[in-house]
C-alpha atoms as a PDB file:
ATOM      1  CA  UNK A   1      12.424  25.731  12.037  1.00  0.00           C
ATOM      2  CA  UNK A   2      14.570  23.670   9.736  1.00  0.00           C
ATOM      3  CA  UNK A   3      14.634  21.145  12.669  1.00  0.00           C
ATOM      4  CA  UNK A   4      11.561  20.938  13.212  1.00  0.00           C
ATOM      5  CA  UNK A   5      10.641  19.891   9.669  1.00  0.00           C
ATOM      6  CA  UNK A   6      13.691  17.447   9.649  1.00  0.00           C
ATOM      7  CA  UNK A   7      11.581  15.679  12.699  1.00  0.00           C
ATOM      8  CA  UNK A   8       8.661  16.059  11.284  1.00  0.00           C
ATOM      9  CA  UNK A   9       9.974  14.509   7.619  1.00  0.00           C
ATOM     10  CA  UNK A  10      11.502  11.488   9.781  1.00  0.00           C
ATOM     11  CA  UNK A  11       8.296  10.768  11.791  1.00  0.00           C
ATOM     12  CA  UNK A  12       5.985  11.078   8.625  1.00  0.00           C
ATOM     13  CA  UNK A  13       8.637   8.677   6.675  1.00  0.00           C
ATOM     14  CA  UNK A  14       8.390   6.115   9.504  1.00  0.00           C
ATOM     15  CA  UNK A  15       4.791   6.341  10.234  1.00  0.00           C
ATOM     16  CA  UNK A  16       4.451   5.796   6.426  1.00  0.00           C
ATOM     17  CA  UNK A  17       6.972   2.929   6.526  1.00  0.00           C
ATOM     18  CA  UNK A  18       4.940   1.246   8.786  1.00  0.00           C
ATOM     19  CA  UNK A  19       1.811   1.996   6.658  1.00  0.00           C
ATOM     20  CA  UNK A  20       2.839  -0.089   4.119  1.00  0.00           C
ATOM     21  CA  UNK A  21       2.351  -3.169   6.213  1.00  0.00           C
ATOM     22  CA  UNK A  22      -1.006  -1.601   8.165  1.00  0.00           C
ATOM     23  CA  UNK A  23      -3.889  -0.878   5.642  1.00  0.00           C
ATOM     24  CA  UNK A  24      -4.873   1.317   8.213  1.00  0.00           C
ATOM     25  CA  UNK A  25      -2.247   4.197   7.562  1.00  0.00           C
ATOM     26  CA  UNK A  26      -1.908   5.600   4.573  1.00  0.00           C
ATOM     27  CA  UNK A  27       1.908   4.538   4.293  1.00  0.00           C
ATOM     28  CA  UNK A  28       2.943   5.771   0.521  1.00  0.00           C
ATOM     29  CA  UNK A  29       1.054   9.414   1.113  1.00  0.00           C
ATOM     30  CA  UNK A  30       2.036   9.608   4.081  1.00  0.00           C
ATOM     31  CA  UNK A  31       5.860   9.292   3.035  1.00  0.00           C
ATOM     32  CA  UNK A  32       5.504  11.635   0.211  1.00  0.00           C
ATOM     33  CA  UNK A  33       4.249  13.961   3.080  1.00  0.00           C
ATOM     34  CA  UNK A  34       7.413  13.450   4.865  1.00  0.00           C
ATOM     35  CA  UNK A  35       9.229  14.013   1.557  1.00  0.00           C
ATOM     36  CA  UNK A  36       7.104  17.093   1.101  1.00  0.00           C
ATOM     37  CA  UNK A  37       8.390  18.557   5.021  1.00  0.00           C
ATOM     38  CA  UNK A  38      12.263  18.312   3.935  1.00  0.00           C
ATOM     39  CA  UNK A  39      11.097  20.008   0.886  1.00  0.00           C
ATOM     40  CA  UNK A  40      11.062  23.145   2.765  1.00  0.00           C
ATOM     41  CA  UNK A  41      13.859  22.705   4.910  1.00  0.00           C
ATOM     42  CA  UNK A  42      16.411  25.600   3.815  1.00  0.00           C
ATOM     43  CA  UNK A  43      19.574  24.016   2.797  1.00  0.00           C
ATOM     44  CA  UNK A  44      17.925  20.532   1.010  1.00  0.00           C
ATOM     45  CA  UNK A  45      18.156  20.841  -2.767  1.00  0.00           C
ATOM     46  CA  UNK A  46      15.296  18.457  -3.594  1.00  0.00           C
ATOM     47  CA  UNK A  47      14.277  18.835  -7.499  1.00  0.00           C
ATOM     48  CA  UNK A  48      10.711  20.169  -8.383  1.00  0.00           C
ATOM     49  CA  UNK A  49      10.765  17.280 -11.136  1.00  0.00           C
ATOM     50  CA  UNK A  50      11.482  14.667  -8.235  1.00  0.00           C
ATOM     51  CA  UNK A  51       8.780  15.687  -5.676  1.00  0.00           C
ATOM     52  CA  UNK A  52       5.844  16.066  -7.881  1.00  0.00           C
ATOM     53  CA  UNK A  53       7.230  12.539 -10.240  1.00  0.00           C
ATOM     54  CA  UNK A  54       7.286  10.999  -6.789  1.00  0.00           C
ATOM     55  CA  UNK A  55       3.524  12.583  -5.901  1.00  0.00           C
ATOM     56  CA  UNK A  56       2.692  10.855  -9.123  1.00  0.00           C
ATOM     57  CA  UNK A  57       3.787   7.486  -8.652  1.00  0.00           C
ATOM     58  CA  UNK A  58       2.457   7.615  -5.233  1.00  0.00           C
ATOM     59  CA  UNK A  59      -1.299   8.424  -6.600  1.00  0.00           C
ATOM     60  CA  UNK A  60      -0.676   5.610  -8.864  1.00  0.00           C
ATOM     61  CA  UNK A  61       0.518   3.624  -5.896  1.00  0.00           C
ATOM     62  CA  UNK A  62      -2.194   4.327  -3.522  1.00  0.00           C
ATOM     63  CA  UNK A  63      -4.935   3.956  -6.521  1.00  0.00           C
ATOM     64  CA  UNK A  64      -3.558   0.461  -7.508  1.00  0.00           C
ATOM     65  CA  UNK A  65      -3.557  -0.970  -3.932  1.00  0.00           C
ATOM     66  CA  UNK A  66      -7.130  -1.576  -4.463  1.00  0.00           C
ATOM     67  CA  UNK A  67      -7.285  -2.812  -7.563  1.00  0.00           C
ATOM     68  CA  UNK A  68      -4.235  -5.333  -7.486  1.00  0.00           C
ATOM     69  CA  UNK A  69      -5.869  -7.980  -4.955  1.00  0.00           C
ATOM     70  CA  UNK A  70      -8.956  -7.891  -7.163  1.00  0.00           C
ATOM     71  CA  UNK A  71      -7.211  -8.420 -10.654  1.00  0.00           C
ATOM     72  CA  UNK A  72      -5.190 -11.064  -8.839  1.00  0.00           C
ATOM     73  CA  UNK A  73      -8.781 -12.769  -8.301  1.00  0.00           C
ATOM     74  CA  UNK A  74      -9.138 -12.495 -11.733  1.00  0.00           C
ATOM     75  CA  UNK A  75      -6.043 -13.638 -13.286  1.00  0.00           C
ATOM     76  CA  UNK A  76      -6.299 -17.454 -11.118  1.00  0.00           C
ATOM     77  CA  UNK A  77      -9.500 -17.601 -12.615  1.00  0.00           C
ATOM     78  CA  UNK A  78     -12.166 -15.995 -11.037  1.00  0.00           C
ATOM     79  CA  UNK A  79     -15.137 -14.581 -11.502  1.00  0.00           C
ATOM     80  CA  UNK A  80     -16.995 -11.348 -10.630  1.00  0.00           C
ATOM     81  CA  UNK A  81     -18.566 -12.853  -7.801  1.00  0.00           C
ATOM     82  CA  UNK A  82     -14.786 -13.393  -6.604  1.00  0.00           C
ATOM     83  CA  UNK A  83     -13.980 -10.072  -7.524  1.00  0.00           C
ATOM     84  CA  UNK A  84     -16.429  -8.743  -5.191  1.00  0.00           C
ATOM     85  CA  UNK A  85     -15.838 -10.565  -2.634  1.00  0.00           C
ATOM     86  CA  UNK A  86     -12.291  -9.497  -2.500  1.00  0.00           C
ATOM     87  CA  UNK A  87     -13.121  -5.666  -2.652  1.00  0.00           C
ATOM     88  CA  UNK A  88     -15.916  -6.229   0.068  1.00  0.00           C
ATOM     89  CA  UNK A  89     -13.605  -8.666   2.388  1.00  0.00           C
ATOM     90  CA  UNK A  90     -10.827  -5.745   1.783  1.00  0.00           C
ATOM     91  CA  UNK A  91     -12.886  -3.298   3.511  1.00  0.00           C
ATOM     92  CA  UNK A  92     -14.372  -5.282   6.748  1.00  0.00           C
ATOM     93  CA  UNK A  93     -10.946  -6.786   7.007  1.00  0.00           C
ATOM     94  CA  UNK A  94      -9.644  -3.515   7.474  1.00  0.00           C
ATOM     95  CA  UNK A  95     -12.420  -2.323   9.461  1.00  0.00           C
ATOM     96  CA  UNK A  96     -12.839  -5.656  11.833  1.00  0.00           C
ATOM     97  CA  UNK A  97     -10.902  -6.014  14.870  1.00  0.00           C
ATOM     98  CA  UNK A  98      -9.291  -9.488  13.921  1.00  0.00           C
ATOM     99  CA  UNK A  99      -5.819  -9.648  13.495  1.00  0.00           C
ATOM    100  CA  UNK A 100      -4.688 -10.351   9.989  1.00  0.00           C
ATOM    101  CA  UNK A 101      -8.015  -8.836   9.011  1.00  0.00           C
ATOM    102  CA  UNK A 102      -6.941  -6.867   6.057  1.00  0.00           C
ATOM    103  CA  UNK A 103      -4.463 -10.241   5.149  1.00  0.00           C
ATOM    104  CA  UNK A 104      -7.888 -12.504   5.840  1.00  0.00           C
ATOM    105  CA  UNK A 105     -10.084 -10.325   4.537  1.00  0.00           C
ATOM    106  CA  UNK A 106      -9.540 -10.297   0.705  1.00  0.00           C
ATOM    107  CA  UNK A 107      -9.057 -13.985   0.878  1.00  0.00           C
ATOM    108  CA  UNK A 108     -11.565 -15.497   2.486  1.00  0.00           C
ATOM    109  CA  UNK A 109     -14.133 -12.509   0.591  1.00  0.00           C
ATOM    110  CA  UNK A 110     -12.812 -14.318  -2.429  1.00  0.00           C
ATOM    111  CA  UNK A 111     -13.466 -17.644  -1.665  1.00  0.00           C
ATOM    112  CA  UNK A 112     -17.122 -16.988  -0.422  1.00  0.00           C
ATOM    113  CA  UNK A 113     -18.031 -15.248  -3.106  1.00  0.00           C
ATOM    114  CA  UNK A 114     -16.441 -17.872  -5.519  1.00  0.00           C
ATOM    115  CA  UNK A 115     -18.481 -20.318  -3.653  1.00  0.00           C
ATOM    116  CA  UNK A 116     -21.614 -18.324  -4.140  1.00  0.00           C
ATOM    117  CA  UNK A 117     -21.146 -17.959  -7.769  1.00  0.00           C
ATOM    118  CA  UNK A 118     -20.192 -22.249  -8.084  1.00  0.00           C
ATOM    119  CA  UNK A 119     -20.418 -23.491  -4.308  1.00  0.00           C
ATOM    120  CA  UNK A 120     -19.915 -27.182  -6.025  1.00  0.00           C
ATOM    121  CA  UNK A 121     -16.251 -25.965  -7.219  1.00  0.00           C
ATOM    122  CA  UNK A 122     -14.180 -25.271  -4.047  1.00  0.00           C
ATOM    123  CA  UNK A 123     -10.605 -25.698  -5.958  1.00  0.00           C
ATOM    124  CA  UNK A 124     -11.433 -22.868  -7.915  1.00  0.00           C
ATOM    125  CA  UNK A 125     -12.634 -20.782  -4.677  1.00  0.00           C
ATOM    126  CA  UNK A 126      -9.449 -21.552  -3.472  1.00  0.00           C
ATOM    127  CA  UNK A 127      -7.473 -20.414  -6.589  1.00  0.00           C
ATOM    128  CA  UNK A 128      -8.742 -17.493  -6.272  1.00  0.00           C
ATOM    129  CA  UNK A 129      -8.529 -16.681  -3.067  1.00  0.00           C
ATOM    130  CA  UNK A 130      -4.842 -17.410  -3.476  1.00  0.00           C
ATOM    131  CA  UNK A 131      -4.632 -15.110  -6.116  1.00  0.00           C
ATOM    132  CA  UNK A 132      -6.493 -12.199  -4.144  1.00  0.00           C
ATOM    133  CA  UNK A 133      -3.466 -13.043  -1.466  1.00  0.00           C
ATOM    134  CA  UNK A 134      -0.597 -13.001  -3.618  1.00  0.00           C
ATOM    135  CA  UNK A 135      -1.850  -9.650  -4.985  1.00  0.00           C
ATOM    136  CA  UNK A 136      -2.168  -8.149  -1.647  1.00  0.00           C
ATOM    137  CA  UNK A 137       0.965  -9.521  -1.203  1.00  0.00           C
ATOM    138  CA  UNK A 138       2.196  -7.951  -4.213  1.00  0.00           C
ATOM    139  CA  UNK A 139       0.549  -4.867  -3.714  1.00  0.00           C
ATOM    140  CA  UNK A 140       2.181  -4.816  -0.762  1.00  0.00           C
ATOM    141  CA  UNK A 141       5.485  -5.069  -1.721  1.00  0.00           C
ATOM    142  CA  UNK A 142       5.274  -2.135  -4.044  1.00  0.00           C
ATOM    143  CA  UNK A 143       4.115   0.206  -1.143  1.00  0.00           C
ATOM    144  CA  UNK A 144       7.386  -0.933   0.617  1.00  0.00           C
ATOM    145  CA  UNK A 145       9.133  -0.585  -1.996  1.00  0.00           C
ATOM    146  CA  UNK A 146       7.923   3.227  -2.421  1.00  0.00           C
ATOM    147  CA  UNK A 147       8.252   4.419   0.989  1.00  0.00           C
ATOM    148  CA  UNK A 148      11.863   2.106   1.656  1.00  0.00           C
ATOM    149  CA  UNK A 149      13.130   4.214  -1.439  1.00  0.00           C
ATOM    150  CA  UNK A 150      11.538   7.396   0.104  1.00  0.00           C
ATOM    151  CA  UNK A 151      13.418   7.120   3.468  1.00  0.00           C
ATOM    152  CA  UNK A 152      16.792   6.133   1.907  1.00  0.00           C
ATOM    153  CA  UNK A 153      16.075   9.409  -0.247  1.00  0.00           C
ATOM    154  CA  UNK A 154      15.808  11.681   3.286  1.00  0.00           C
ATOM    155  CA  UNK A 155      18.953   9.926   4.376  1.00  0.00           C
ATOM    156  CA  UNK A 156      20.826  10.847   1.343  1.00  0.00           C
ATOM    157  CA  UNK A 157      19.353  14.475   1.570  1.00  0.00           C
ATOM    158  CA  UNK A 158      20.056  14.977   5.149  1.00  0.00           C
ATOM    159  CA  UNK A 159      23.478  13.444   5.096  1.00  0.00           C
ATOM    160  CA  UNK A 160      24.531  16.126   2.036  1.00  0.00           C
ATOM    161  CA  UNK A 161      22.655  18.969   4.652  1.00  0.00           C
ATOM    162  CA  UNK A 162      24.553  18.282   7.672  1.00  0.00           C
ATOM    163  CA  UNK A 163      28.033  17.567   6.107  1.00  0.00           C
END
């Protein structure tokens, strides 16, 4: 059974490795999930205070992937309209069948809606468009981050298991 959760832990860690980059997997729950499989295997000594502080930061993770594109928006200067439109391009880039869609999305839902709110000021549009990237961007960094750390946390474990 042990190596059957092993496998399973690896796949899930993967899979959720590649989720960071793909808005369509859940990448950072979907690592925790893998964390959660070696858990259980009999012989890995993983500390209660590590998997549930890790299930925390992963909520907080997961929770903040939506709202770091949008603040981005914000912070280069735009405006609710903007904020919007980042939120609403997140979701039909994911959902579209473009490629790039959930990299597209929040930008160019930022810059229409900046251009509905002012459609005379297209430098600000822009600005915050470019901030709705760079926080997907940074958003998306985190999430590899997370799930990078995650993985190099299974190798460790499974390393001390075998030898």
């Amino acid at each position: 059974m042990e190596y059957v959760l092993l496998i399973l832990a690896l796949l899930l860690l993967v899979i959720g490795f590649l989720g960071s980059f793909l808005p369509v997997i859940p990448g950072p729950p979907l690592s925790w999930l893998g964390l959660l499989c070696l858990y259980f295997v009999e012989g890995v000594q993983i500390e209660n205070w590590f998997l549930w502080s890790s299930f925390v930061v992963m909520l907080v993770i997961s929770v903040l992937d939506y709202v770091i594109p949008a603040q981005g928006t914000k912070r280069f200067g735009g405006s609710k309209y903007g904020i919007w439109g980042t939120n609403i391009g997140l979701i039909v880039g994911v959902l579209a069948p473009v490629p790039g869609g959930f990299v597209l999305g929040p930008f160019i839902g930022a810059f229409i809606g900046e251009l509905l709110y002012d459609s005379k000021d297209v430098n600000r549009a822009l600005k915050a468009a470019l901030g709705s990237f760079l926080g997907f961007l940074a958003g998306t960094f985190v999430k590899v981050v997370y799930c990078l750390f995650l993985f190099l946390m299974y190798v460790y474990w499974v390393w001390k298991f075998v030898f």
